[in-house]
PDB file of N, CA and C in Angstrom:
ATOM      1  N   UNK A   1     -14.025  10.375  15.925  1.00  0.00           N
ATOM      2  CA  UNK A   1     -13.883  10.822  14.567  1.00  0.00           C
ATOM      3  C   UNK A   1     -15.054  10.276  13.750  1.00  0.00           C
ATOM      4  N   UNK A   2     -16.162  11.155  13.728  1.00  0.00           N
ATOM      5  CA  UNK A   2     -17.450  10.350  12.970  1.00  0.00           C
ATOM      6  C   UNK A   2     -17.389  11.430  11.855  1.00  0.00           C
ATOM      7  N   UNK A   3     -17.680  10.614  11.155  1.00  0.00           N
ATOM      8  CA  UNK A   3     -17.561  10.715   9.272  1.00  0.00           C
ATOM      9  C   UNK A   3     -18.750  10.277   8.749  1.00  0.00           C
ATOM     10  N   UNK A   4     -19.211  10.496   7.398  1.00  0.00           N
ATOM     11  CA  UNK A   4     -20.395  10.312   6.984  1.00  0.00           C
ATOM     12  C   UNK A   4     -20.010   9.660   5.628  1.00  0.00           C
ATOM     13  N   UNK A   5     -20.115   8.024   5.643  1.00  0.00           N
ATOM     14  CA  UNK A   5     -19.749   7.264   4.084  1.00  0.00           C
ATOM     15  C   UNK A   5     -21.345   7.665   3.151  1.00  0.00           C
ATOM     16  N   UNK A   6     -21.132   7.866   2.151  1.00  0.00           N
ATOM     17  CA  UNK A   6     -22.094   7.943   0.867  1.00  0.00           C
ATOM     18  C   UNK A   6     -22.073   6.460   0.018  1.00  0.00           C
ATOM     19  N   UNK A   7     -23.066   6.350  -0.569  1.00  0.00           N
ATOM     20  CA  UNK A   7     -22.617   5.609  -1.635  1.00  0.00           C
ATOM     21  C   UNK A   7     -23.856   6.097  -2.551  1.00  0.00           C
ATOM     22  N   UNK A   8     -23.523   5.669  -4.107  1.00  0.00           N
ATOM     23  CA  UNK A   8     -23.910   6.345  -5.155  1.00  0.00           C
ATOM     24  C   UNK A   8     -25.511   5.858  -5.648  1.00  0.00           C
ATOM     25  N   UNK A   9     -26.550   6.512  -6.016  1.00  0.00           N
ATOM     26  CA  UNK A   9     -27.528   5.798  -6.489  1.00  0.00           C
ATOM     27  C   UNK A   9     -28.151   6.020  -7.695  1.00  0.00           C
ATOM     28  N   UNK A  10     -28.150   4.985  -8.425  1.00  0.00           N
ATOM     29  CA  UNK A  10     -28.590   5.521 -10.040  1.00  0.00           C
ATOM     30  C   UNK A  10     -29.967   6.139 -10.467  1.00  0.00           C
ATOM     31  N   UNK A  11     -29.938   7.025 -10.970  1.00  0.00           N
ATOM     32  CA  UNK A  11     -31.516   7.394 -11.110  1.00  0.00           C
ATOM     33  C   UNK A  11     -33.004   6.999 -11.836  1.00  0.00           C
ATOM     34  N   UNK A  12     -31.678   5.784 -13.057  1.00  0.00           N
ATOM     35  CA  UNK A  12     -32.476   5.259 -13.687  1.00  0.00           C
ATOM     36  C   UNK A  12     -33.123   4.218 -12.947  1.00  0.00           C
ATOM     37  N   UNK A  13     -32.505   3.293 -12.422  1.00  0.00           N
ATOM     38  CA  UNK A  13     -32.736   1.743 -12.011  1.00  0.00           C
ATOM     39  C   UNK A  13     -32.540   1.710 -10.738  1.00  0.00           C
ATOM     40  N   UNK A  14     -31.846   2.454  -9.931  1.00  0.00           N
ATOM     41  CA  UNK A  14     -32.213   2.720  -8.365  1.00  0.00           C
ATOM     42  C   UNK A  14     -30.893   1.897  -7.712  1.00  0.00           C
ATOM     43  N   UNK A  15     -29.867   1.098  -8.217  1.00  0.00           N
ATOM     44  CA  UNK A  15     -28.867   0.141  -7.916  1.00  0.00           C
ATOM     45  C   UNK A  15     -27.551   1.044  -7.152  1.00  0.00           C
ATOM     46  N   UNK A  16     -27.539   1.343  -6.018  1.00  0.00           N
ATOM     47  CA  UNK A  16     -26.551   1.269  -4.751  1.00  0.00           C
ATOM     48  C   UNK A  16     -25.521   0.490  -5.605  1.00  0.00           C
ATOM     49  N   UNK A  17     -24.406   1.980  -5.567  1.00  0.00           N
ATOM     50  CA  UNK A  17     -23.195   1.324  -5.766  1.00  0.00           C
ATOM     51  C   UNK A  17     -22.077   2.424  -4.221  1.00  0.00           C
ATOM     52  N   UNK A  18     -21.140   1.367  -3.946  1.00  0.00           N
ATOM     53  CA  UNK A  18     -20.077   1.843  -3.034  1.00  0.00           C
ATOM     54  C   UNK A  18     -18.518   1.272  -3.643  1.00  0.00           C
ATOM     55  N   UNK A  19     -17.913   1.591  -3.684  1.00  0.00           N
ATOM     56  CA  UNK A  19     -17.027   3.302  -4.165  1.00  0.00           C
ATOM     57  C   UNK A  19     -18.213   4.033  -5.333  1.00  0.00           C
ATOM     58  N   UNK A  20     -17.892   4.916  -5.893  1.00  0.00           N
ATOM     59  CA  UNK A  20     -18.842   5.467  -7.065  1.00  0.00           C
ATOM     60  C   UNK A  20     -17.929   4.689  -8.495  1.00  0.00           C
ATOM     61  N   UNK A  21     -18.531   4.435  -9.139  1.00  0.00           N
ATOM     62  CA  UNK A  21     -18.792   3.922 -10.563  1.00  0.00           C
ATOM     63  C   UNK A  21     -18.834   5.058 -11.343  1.00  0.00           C
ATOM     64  N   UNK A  22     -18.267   5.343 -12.538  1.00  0.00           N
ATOM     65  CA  UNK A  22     -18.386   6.302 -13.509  1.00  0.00           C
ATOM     66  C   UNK A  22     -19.635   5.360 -14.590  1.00  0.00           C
ATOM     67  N   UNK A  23     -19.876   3.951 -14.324  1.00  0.00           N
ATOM     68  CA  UNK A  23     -20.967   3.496 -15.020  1.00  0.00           C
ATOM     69  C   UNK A  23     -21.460   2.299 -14.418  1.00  0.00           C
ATOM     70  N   UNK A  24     -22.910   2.649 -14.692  1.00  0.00           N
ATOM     71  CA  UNK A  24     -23.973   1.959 -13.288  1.00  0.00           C
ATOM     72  C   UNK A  24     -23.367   0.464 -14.163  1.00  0.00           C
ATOM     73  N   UNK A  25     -23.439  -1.047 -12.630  1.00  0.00           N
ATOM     74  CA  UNK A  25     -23.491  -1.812 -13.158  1.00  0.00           C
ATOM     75  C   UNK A  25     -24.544  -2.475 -13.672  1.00  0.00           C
ATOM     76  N   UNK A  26     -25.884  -1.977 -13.370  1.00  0.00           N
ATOM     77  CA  UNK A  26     -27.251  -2.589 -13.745  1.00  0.00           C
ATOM     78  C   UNK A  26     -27.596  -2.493 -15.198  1.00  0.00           C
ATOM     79  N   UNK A  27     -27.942  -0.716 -15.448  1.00  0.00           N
ATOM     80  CA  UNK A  27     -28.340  -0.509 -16.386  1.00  0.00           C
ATOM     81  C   UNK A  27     -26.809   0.382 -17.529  1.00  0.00           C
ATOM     82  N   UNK A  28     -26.254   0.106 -17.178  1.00  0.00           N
ATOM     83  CA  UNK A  28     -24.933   0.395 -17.911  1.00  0.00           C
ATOM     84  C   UNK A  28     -25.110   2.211 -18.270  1.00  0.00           C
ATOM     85  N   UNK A  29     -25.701   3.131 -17.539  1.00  0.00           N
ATOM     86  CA  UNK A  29     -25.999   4.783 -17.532  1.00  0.00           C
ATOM     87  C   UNK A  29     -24.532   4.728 -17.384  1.00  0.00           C
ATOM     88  N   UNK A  30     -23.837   6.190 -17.842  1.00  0.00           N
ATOM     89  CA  UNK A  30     -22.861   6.472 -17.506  1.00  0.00           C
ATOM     90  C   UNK A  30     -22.791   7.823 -17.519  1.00  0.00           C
ATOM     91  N   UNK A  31     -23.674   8.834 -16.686  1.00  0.00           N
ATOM     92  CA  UNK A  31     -24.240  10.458 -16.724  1.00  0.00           C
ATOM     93  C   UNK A  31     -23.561  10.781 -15.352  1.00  0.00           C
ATOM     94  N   UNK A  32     -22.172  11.288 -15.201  1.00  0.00           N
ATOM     95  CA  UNK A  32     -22.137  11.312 -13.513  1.00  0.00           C
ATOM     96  C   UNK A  32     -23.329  12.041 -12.705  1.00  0.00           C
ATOM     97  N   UNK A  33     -24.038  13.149 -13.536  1.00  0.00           N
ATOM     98  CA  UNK A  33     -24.791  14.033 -12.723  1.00  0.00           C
ATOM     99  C   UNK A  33     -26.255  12.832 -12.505  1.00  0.00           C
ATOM    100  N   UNK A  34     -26.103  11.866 -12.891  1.00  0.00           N
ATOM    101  CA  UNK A  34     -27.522  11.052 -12.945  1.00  0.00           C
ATOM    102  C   UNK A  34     -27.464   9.900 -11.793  1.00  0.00           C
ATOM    103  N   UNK A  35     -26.323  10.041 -11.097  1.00  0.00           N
ATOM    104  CA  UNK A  35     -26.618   9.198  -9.807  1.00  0.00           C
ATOM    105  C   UNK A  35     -26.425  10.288  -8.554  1.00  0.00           C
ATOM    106  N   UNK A  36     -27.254   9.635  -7.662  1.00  0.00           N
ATOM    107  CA  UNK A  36     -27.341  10.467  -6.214  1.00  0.00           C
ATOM    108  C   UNK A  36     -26.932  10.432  -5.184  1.00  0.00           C
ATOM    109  N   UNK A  37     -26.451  11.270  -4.189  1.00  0.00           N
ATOM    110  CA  UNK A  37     -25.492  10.718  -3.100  1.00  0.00           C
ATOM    111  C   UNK A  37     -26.450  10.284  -1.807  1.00  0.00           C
ATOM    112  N   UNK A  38     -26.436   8.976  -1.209  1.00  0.00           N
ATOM    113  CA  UNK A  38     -26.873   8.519  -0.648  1.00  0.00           C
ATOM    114  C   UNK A  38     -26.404   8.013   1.255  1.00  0.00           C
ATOM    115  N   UNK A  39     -26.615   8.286   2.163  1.00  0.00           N
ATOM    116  CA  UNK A  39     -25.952   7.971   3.139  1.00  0.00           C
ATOM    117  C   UNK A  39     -25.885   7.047   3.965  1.00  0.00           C
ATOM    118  N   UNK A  40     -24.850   6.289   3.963  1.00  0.00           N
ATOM    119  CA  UNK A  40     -24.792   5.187   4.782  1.00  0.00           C
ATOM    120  C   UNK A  40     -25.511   5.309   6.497  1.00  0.00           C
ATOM    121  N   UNK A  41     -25.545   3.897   7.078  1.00  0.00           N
ATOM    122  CA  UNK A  41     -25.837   3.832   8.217  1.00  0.00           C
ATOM    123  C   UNK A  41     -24.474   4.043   8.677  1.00  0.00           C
ATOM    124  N   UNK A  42     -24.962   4.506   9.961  1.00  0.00           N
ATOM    125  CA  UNK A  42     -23.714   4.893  11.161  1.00  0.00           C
ATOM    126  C   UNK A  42     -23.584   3.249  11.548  1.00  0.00           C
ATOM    127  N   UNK A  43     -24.256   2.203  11.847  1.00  0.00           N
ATOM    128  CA  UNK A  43     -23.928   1.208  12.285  1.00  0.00           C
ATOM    129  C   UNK A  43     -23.739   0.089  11.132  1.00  0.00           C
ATOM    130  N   UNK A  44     -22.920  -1.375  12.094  1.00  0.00           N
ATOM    131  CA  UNK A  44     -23.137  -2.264  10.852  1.00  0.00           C
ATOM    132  C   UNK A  44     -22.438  -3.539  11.645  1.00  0.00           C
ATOM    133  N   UNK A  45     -22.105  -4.952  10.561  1.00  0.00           N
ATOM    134  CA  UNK A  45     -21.423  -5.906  11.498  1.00  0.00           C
ATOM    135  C   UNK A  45     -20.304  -6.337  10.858  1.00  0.00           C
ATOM    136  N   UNK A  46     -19.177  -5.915  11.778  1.00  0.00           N
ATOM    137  CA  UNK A  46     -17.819  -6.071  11.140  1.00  0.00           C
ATOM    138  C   UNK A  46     -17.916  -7.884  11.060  1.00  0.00           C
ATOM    139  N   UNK A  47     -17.170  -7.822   9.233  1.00  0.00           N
ATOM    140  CA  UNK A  47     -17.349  -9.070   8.696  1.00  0.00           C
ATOM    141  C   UNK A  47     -15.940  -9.700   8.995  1.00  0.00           C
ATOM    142  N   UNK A  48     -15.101  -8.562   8.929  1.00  0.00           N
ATOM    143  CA  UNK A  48     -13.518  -9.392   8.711  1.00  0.00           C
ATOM    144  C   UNK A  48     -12.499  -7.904   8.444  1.00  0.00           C
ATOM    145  N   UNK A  49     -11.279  -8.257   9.155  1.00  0.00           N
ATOM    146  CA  UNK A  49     -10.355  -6.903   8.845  1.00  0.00           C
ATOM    147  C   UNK A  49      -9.198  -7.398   8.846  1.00  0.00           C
ATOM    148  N   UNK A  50      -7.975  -6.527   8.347  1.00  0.00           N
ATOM    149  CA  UNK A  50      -6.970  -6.651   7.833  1.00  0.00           C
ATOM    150  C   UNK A  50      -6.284  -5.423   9.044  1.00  0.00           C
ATOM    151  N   UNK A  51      -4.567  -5.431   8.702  1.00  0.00           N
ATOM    152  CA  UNK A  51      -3.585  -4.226   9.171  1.00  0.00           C
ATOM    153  C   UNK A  51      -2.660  -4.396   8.089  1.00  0.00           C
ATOM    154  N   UNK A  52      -2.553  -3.260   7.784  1.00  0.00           N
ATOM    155  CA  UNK A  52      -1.555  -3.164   6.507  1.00  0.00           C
ATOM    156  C   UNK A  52      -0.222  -2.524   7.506  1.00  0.00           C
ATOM    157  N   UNK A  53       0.978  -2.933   7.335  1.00  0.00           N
ATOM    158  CA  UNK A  53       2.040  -2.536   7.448  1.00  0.00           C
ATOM    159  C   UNK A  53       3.317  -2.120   6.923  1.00  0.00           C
ATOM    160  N   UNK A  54       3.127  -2.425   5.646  1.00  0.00           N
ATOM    161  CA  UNK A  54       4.256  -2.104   4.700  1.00  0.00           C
ATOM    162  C   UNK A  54       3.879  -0.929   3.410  1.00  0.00           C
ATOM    163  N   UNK A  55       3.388   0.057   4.226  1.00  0.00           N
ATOM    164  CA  UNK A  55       2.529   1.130   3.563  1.00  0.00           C
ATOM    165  C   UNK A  55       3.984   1.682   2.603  1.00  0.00           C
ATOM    166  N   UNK A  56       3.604   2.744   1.349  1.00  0.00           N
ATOM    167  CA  UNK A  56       4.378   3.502   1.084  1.00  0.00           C
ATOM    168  C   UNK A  56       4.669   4.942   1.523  1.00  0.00           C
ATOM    169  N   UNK A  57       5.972   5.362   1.572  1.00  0.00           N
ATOM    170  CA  UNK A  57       6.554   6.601   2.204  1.00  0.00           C
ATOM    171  C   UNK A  57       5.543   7.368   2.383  1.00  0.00           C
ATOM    172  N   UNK A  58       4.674   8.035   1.363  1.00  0.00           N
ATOM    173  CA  UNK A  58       3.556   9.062   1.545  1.00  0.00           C
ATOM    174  C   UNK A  58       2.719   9.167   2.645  1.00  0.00           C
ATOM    175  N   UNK A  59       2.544   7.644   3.156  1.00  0.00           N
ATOM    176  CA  UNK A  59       1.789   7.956   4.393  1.00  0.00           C
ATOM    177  C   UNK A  59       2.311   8.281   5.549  1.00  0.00           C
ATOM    178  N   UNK A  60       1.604   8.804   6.356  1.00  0.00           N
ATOM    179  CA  UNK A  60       1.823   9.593   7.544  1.00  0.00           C
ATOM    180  C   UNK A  60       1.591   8.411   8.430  1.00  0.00           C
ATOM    181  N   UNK A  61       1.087   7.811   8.611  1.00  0.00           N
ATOM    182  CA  UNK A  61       0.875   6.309   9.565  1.00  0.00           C
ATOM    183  C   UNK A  61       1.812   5.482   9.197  1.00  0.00           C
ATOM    184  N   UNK A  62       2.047   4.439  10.335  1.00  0.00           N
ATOM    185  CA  UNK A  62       2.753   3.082  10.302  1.00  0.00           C
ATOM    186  C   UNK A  62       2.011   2.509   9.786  1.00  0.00           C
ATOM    187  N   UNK A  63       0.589   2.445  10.189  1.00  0.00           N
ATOM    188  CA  UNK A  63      -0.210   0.784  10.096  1.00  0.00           C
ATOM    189  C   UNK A  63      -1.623   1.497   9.494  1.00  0.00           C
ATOM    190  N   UNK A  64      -2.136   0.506   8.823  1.00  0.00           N
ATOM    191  CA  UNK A  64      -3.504   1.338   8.031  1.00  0.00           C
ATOM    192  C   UNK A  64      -4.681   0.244   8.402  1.00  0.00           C
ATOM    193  N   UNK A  65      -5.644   0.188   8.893  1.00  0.00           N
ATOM    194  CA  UNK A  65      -6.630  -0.692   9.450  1.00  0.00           C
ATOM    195  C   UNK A  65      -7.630  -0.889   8.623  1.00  0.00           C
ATOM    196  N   UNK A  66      -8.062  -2.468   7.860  1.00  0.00           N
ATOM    197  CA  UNK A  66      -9.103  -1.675   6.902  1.00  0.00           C
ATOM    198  C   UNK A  66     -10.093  -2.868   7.287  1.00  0.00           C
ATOM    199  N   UNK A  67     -11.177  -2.792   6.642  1.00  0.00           N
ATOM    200  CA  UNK A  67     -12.140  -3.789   7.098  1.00  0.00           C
ATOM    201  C   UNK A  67     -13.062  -3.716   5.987  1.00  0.00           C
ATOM    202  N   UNK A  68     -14.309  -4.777   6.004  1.00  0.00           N
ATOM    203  CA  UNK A  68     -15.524  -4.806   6.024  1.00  0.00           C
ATOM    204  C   UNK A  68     -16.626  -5.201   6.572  1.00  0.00           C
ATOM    205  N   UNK A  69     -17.133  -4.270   6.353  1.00  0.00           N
ATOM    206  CA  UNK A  69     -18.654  -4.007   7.393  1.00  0.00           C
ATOM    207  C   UNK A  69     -19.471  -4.072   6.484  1.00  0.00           C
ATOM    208  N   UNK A  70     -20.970  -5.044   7.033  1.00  0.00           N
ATOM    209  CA  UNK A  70     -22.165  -5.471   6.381  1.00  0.00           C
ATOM    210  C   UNK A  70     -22.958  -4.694   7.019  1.00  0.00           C
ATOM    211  N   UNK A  71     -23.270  -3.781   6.027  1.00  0.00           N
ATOM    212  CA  UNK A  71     -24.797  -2.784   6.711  1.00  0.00           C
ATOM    213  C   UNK A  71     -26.290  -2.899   6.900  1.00  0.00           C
ATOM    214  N   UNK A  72     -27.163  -2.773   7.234  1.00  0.00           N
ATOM    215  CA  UNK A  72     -28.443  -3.349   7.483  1.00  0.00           C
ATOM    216  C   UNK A  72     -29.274  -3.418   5.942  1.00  0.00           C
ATOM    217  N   UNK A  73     -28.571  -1.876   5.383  1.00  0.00           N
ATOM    218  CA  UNK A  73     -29.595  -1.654   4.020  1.00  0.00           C
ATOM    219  C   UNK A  73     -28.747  -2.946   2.734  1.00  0.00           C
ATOM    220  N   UNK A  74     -27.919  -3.251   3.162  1.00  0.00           N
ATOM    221  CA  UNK A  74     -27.197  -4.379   2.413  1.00  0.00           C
ATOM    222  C   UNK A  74     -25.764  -3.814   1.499  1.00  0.00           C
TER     223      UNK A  74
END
């Protein structure tokens, strides 16, 4: 299951944000059309992960796996 993560880039000041921001934290822009979608690396080094088990009804899974991963571009 390969997927393609984005993360957001401002146009003014150039500052990589991951989730997207409705306002850059650098230069405080807040234009959604003024940041750019940017694509992560396929690789990286898992830092540390979690299993969630006490999800709510909505989900379709028992257990939800989440992590973070340190990517090369930072």
């Amino acid at each position: 299951m390969a997927r393609e993560i984005y993360a957001y880039k401002c146009r003014l000041c150039g500052t990589m944000h991951y989730p997207f921001r409705m306002v850059c934290k650098e230069c405080k822009q807040n234009d959604f059309f003024e940041f750019d979608t940017v694509p992560l690396p396929k690789t990286g080094t898992l830092v540390t992960w979690t299993r969630v088990y006490n999800l709510p009804a909505q989900y379709e899974v028992a257990t939800l796996g989440l992590g973070i991963v340190e990517l090369e571009n930072g």
